[in-house]
PDB file of N, CA and C in Angstrom:
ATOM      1  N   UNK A   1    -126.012 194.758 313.601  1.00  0.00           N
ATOM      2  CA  UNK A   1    -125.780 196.115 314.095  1.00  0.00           C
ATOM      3  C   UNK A   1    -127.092 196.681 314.622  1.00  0.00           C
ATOM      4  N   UNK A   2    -127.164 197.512 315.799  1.00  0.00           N
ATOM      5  CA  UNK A   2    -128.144 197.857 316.257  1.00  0.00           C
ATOM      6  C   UNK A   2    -128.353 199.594 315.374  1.00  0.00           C
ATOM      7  N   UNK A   3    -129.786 199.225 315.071  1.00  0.00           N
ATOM      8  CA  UNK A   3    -129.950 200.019 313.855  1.00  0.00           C
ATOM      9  C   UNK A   3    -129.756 202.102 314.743  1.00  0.00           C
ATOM     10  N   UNK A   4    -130.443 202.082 316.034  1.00  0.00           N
ATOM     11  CA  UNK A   4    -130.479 203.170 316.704  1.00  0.00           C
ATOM     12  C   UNK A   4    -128.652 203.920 316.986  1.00  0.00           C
ATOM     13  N   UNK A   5    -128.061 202.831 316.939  1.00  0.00           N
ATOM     14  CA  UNK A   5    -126.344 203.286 317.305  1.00  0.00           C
ATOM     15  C   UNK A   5    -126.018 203.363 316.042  1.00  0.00           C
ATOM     16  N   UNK A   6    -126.307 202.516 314.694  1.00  0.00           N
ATOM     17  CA  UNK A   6    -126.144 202.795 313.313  1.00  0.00           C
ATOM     18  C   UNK A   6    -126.433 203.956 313.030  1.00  0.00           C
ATOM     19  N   UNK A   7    -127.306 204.434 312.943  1.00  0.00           N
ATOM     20  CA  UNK A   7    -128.114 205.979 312.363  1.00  0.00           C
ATOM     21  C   UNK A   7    -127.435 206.805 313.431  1.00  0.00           C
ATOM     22  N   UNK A   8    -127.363 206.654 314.436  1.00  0.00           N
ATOM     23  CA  UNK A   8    -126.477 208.045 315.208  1.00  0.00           C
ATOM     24  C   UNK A   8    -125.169 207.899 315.151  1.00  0.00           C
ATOM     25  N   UNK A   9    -124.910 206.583 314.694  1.00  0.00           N
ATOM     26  CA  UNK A   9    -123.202 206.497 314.098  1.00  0.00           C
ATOM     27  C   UNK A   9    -123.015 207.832 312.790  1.00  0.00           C
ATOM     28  N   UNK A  10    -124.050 207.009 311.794  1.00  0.00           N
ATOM     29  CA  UNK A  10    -123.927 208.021 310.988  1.00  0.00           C
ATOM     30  C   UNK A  10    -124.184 209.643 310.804  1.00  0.00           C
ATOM     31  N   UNK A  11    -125.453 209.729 311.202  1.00  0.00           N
ATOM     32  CA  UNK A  11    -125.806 211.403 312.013  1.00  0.00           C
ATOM     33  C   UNK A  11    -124.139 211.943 312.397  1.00  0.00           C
ATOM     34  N   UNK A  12    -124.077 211.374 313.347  1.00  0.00           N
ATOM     35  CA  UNK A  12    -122.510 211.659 313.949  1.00  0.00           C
ATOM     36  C   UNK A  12    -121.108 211.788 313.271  1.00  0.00           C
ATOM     37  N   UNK A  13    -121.150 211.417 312.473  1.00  0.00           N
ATOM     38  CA  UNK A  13    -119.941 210.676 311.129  1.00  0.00           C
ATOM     39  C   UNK A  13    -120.694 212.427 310.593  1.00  0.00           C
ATOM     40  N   UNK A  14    -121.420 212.258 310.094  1.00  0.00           N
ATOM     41  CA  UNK A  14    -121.543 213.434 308.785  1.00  0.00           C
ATOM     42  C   UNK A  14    -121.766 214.835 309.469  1.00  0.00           C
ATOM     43  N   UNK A  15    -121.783 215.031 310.708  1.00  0.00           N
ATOM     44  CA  UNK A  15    -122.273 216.375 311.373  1.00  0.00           C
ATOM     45  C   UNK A  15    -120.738 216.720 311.303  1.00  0.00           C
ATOM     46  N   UNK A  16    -119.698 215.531 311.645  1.00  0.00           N
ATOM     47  CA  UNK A  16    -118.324 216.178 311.905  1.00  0.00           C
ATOM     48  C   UNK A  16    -117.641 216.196 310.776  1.00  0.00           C
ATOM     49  N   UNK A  17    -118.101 215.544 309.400  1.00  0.00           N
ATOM     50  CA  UNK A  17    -117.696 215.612 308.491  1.00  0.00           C
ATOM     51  C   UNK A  17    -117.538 216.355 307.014  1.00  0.00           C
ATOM     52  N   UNK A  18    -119.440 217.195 307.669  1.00  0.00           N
ATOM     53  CA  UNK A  18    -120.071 218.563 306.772  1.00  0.00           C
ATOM     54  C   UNK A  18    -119.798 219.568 307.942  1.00  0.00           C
ATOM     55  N   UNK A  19    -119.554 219.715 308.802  1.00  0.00           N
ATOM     56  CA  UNK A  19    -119.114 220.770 309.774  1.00  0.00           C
ATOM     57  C   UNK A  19    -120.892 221.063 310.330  1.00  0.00           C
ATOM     58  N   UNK A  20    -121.928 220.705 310.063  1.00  0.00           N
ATOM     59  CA  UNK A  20    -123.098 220.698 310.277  1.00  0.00           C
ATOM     60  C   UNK A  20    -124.188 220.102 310.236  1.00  0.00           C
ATOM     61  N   UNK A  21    -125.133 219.631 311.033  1.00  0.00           N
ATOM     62  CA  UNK A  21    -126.376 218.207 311.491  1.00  0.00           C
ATOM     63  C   UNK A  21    -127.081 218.156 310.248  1.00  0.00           C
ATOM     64  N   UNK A  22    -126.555 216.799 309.614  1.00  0.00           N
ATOM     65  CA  UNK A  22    -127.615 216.573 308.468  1.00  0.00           C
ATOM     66  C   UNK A  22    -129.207 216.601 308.789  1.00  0.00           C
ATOM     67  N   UNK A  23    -130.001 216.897 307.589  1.00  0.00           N
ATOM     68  CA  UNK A  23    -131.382 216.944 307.820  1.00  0.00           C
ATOM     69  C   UNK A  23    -131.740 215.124 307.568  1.00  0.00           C
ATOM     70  N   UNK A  24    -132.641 215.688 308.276  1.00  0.00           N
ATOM     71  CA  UNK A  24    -132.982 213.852 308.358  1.00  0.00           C
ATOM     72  C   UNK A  24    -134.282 213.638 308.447  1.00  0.00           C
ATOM     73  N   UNK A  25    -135.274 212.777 307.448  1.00  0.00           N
ATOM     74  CA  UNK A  25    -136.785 212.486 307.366  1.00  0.00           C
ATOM     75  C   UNK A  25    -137.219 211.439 307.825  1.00  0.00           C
ATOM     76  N   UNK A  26    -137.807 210.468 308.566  1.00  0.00           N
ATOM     77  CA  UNK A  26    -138.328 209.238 308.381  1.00  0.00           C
ATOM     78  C   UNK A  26    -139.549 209.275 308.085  1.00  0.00           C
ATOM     79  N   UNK A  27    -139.483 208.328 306.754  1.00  0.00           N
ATOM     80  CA  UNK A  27    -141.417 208.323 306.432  1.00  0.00           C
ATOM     81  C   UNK A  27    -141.888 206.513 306.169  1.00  0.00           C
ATOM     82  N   UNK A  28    -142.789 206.051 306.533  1.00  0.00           N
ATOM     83  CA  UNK A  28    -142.331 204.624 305.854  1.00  0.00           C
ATOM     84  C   UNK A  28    -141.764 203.887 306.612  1.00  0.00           C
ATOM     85  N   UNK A  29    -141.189 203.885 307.163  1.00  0.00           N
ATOM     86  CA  UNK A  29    -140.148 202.990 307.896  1.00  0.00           C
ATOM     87  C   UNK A  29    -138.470 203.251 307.412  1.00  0.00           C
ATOM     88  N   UNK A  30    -138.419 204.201 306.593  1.00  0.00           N
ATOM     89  CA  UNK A  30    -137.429 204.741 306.444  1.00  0.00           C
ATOM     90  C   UNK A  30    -136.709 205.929 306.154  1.00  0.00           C
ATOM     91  N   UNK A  31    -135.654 205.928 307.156  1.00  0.00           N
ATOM     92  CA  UNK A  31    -134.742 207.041 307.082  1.00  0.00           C
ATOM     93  C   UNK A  31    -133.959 207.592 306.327  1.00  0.00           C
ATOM     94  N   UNK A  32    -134.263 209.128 305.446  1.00  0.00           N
ATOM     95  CA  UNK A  32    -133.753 209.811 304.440  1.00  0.00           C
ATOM     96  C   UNK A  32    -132.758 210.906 305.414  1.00  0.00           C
ATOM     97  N   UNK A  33    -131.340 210.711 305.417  1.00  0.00           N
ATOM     98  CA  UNK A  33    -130.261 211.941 305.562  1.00  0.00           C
ATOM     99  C   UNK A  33    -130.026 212.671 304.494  1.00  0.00           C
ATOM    100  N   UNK A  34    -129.571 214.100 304.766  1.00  0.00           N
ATOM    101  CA  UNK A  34    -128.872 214.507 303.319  1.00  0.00           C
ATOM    102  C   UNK A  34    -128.014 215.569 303.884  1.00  0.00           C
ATOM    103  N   UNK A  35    -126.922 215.728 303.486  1.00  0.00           N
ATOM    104  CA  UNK A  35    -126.246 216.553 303.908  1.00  0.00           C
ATOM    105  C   UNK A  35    -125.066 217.198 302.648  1.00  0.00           C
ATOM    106  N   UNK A  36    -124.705 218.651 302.967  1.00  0.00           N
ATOM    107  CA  UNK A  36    -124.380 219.491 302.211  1.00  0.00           C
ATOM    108  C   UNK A  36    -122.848 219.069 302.587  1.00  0.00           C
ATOM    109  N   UNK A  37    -122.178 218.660 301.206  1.00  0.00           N
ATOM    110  CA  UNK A  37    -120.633 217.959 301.104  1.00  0.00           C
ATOM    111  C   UNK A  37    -119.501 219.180 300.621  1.00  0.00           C
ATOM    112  N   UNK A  38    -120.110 220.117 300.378  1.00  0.00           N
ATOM    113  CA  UNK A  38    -119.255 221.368 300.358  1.00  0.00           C
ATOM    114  C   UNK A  38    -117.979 221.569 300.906  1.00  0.00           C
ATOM    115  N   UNK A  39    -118.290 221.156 302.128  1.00  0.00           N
ATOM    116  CA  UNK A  39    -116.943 221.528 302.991  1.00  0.00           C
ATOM    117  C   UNK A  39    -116.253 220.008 303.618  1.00  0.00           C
ATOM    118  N   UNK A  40    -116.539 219.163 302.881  1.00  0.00           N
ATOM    119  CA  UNK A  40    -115.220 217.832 303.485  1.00  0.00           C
ATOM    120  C   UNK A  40    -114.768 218.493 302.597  1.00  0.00           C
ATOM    121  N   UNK A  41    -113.274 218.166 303.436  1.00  0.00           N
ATOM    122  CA  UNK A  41    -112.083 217.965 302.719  1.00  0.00           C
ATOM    123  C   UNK A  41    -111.780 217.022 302.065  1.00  0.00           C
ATOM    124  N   UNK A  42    -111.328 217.513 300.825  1.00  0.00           N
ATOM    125  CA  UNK A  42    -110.730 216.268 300.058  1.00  0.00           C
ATOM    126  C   UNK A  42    -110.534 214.738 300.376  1.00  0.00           C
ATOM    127  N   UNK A  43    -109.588 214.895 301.503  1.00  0.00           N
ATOM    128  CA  UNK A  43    -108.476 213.969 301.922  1.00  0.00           C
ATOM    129  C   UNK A  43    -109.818 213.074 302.897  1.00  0.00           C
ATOM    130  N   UNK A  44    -110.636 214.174 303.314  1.00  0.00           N
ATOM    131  CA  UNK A  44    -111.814 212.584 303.947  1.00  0.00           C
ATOM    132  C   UNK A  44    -113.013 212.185 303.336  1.00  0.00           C
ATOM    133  N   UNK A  45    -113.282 212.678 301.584  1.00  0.00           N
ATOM    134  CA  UNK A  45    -113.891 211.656 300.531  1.00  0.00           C
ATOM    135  C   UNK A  45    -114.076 210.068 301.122  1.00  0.00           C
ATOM    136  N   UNK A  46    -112.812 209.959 300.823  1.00  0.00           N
ATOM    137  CA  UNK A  46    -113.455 208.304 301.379  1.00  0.00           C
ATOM    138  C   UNK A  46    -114.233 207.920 302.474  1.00  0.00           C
ATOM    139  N   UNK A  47    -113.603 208.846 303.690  1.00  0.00           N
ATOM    140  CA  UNK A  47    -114.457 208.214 304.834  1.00  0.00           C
ATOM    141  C   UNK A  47    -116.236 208.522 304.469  1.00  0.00           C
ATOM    142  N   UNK A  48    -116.432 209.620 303.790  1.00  0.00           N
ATOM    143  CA  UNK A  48    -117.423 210.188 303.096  1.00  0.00           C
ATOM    144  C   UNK A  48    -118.503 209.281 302.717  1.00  0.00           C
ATOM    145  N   UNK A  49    -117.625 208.259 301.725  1.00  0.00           N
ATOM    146  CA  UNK A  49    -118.020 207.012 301.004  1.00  0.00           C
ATOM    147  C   UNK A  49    -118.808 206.385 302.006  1.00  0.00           C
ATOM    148  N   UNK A  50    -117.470 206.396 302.864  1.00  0.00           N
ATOM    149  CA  UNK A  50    -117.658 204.666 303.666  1.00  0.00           C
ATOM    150  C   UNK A  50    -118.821 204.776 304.552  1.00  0.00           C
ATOM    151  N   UNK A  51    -119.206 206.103 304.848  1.00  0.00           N
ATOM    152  CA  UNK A  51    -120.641 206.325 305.837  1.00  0.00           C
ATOM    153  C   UNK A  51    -121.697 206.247 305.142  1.00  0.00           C
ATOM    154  N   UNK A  52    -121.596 206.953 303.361  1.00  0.00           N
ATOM    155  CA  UNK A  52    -122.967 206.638 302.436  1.00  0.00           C
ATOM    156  C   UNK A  52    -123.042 204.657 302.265  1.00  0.00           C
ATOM    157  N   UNK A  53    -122.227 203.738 302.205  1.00  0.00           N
ATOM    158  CA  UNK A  53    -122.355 202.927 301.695  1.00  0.00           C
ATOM    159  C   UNK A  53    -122.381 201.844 303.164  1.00  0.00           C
ATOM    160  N   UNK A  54    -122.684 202.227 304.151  1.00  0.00           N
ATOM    161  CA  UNK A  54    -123.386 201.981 305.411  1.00  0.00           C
ATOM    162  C   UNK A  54    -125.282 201.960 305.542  1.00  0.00           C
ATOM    163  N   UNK A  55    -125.541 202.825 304.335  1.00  0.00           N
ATOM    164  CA  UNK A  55    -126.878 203.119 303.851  1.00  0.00           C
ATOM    165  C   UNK A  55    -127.645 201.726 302.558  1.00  0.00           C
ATOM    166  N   UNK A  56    -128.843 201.369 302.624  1.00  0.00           N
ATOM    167  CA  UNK A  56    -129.511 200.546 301.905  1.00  0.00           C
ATOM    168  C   UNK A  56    -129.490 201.481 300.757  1.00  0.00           C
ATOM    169  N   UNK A  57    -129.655 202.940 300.628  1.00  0.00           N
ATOM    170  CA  UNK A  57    -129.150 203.153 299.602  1.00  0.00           C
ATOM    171  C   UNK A  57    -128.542 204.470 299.887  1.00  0.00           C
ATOM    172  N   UNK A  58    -127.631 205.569 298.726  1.00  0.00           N
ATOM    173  CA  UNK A  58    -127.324 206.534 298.686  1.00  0.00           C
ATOM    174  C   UNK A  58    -126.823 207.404 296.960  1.00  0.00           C
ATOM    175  N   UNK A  59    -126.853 208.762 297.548  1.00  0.00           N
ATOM    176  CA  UNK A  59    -126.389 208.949 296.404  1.00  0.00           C
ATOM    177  C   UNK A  59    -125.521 210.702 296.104  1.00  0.00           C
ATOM    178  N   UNK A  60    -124.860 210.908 295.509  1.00  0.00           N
ATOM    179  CA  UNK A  60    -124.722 212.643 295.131  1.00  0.00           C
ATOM    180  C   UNK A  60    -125.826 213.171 294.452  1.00  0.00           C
ATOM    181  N   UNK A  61    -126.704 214.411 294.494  1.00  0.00           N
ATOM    182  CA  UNK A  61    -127.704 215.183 293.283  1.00  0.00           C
ATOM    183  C   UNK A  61    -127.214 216.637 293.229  1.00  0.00           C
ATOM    184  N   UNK A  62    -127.748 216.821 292.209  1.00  0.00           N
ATOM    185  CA  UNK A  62    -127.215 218.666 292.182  1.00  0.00           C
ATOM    186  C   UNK A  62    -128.558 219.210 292.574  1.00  0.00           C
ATOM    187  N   UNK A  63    -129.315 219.637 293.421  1.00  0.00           N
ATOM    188  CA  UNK A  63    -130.078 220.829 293.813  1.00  0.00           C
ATOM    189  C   UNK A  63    -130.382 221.963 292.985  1.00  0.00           C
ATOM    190  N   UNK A  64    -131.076 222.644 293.634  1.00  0.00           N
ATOM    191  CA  UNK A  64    -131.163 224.182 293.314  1.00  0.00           C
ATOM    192  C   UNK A  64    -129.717 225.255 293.095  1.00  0.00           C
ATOM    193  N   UNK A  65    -129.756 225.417 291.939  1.00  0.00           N
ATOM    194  CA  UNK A  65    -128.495 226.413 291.935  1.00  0.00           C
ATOM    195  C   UNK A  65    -127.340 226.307 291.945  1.00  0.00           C
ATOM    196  N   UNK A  66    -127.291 224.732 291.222  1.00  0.00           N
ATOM    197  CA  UNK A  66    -125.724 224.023 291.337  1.00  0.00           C
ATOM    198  C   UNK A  66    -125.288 223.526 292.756  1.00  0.00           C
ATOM    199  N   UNK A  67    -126.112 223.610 293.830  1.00  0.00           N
ATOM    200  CA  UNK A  67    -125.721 222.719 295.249  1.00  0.00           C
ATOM    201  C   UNK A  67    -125.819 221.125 295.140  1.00  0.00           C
ATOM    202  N   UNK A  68    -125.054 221.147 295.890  1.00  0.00           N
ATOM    203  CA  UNK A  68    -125.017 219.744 295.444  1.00  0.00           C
ATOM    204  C   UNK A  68    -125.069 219.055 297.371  1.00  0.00           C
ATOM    205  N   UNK A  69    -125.902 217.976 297.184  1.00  0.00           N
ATOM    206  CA  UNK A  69    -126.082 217.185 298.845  1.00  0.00           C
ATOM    207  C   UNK A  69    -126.019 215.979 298.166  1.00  0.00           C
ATOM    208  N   UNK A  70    -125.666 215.331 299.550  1.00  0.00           N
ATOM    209  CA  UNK A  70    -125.277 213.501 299.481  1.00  0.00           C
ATOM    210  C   UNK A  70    -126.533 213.050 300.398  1.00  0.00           C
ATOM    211  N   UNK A  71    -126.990 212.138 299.842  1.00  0.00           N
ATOM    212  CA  UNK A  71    -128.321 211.389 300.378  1.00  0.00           C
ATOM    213  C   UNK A  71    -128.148 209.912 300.934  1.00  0.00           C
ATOM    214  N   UNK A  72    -129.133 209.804 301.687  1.00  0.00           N
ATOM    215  CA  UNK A  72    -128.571 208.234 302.040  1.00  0.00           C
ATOM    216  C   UNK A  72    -130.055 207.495 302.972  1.00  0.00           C
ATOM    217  N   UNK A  73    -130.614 206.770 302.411  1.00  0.00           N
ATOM    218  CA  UNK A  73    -131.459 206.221 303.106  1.00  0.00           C
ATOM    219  C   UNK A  73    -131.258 204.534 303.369  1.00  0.00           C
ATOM    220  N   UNK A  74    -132.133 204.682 305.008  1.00  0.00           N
ATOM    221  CA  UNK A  74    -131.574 203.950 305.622  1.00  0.00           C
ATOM    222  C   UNK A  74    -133.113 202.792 306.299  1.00  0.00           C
ATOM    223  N   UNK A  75    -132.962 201.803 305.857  1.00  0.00           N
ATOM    224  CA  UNK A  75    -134.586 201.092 306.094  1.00  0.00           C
ATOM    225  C   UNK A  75    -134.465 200.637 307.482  1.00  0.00           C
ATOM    226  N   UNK A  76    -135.735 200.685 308.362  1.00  0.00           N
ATOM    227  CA  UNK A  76    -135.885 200.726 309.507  1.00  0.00           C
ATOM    228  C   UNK A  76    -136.499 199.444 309.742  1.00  0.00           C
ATOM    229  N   UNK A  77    -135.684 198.749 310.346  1.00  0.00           N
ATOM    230  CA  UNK A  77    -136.684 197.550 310.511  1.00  0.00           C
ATOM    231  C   UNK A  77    -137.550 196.778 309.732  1.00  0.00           C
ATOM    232  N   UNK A  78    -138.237 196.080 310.013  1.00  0.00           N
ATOM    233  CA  UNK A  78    -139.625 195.163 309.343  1.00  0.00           C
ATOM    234  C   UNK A  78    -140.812 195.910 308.829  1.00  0.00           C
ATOM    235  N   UNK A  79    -140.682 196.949 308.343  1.00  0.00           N
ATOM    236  CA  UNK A  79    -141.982 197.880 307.983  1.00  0.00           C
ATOM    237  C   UNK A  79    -142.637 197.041 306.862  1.00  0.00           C
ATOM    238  N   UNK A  80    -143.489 196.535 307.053  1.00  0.00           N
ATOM    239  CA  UNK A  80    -144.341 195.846 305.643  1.00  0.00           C
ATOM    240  C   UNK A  80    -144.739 197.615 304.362  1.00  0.00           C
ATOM    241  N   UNK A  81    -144.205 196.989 303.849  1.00  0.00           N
ATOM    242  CA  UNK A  81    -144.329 198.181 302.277  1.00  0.00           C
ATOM    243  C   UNK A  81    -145.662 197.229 301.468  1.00  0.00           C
ATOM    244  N   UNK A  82    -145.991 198.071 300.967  1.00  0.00           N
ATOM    245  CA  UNK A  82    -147.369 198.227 300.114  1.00  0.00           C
ATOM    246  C   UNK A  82    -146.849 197.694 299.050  1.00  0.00           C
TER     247      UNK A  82
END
């Protein structure tokens, strides 16, 4: 999979799926999304899933104040890590 159509697959998947553009970091050679799951609907949980587990890794956390965001990082290529 070409990693540039991957990550804007997903970008794309979760902007229409949180009703709004996940924030997104790259540091490292890799790409951290997170986006506020508040508003899927129920009924598209799964597809939910199926875009975090497209990710090298992901996860649910509770935030500040009981918010809760879905995370998902995504490794970029051949970056030699320390």
């Amino acid at each position: 999979m070409d990693e540039l159509l991957g990550t804007a697959a997903v970008i794309a998947a979760l902007t229409e799926l949180t009703g709004q553009p996940p924030d997104t970091t790259k540091h490292d050679g890799v790409l951290t999304i997170q986006a506020d799951p508040s508003r899927v609907q129920p009924e598209d949980w799964p597809r939910l899933v199926a875009v975090l587990e497209t990710a090298t890794s992901y996860g649910l956390s509770t935030i500040a104040a009981g918010t809760d965001v879905v995370w998902l990082r995504i490794e970029l290529g051949d970056t030699p890590r320390p």
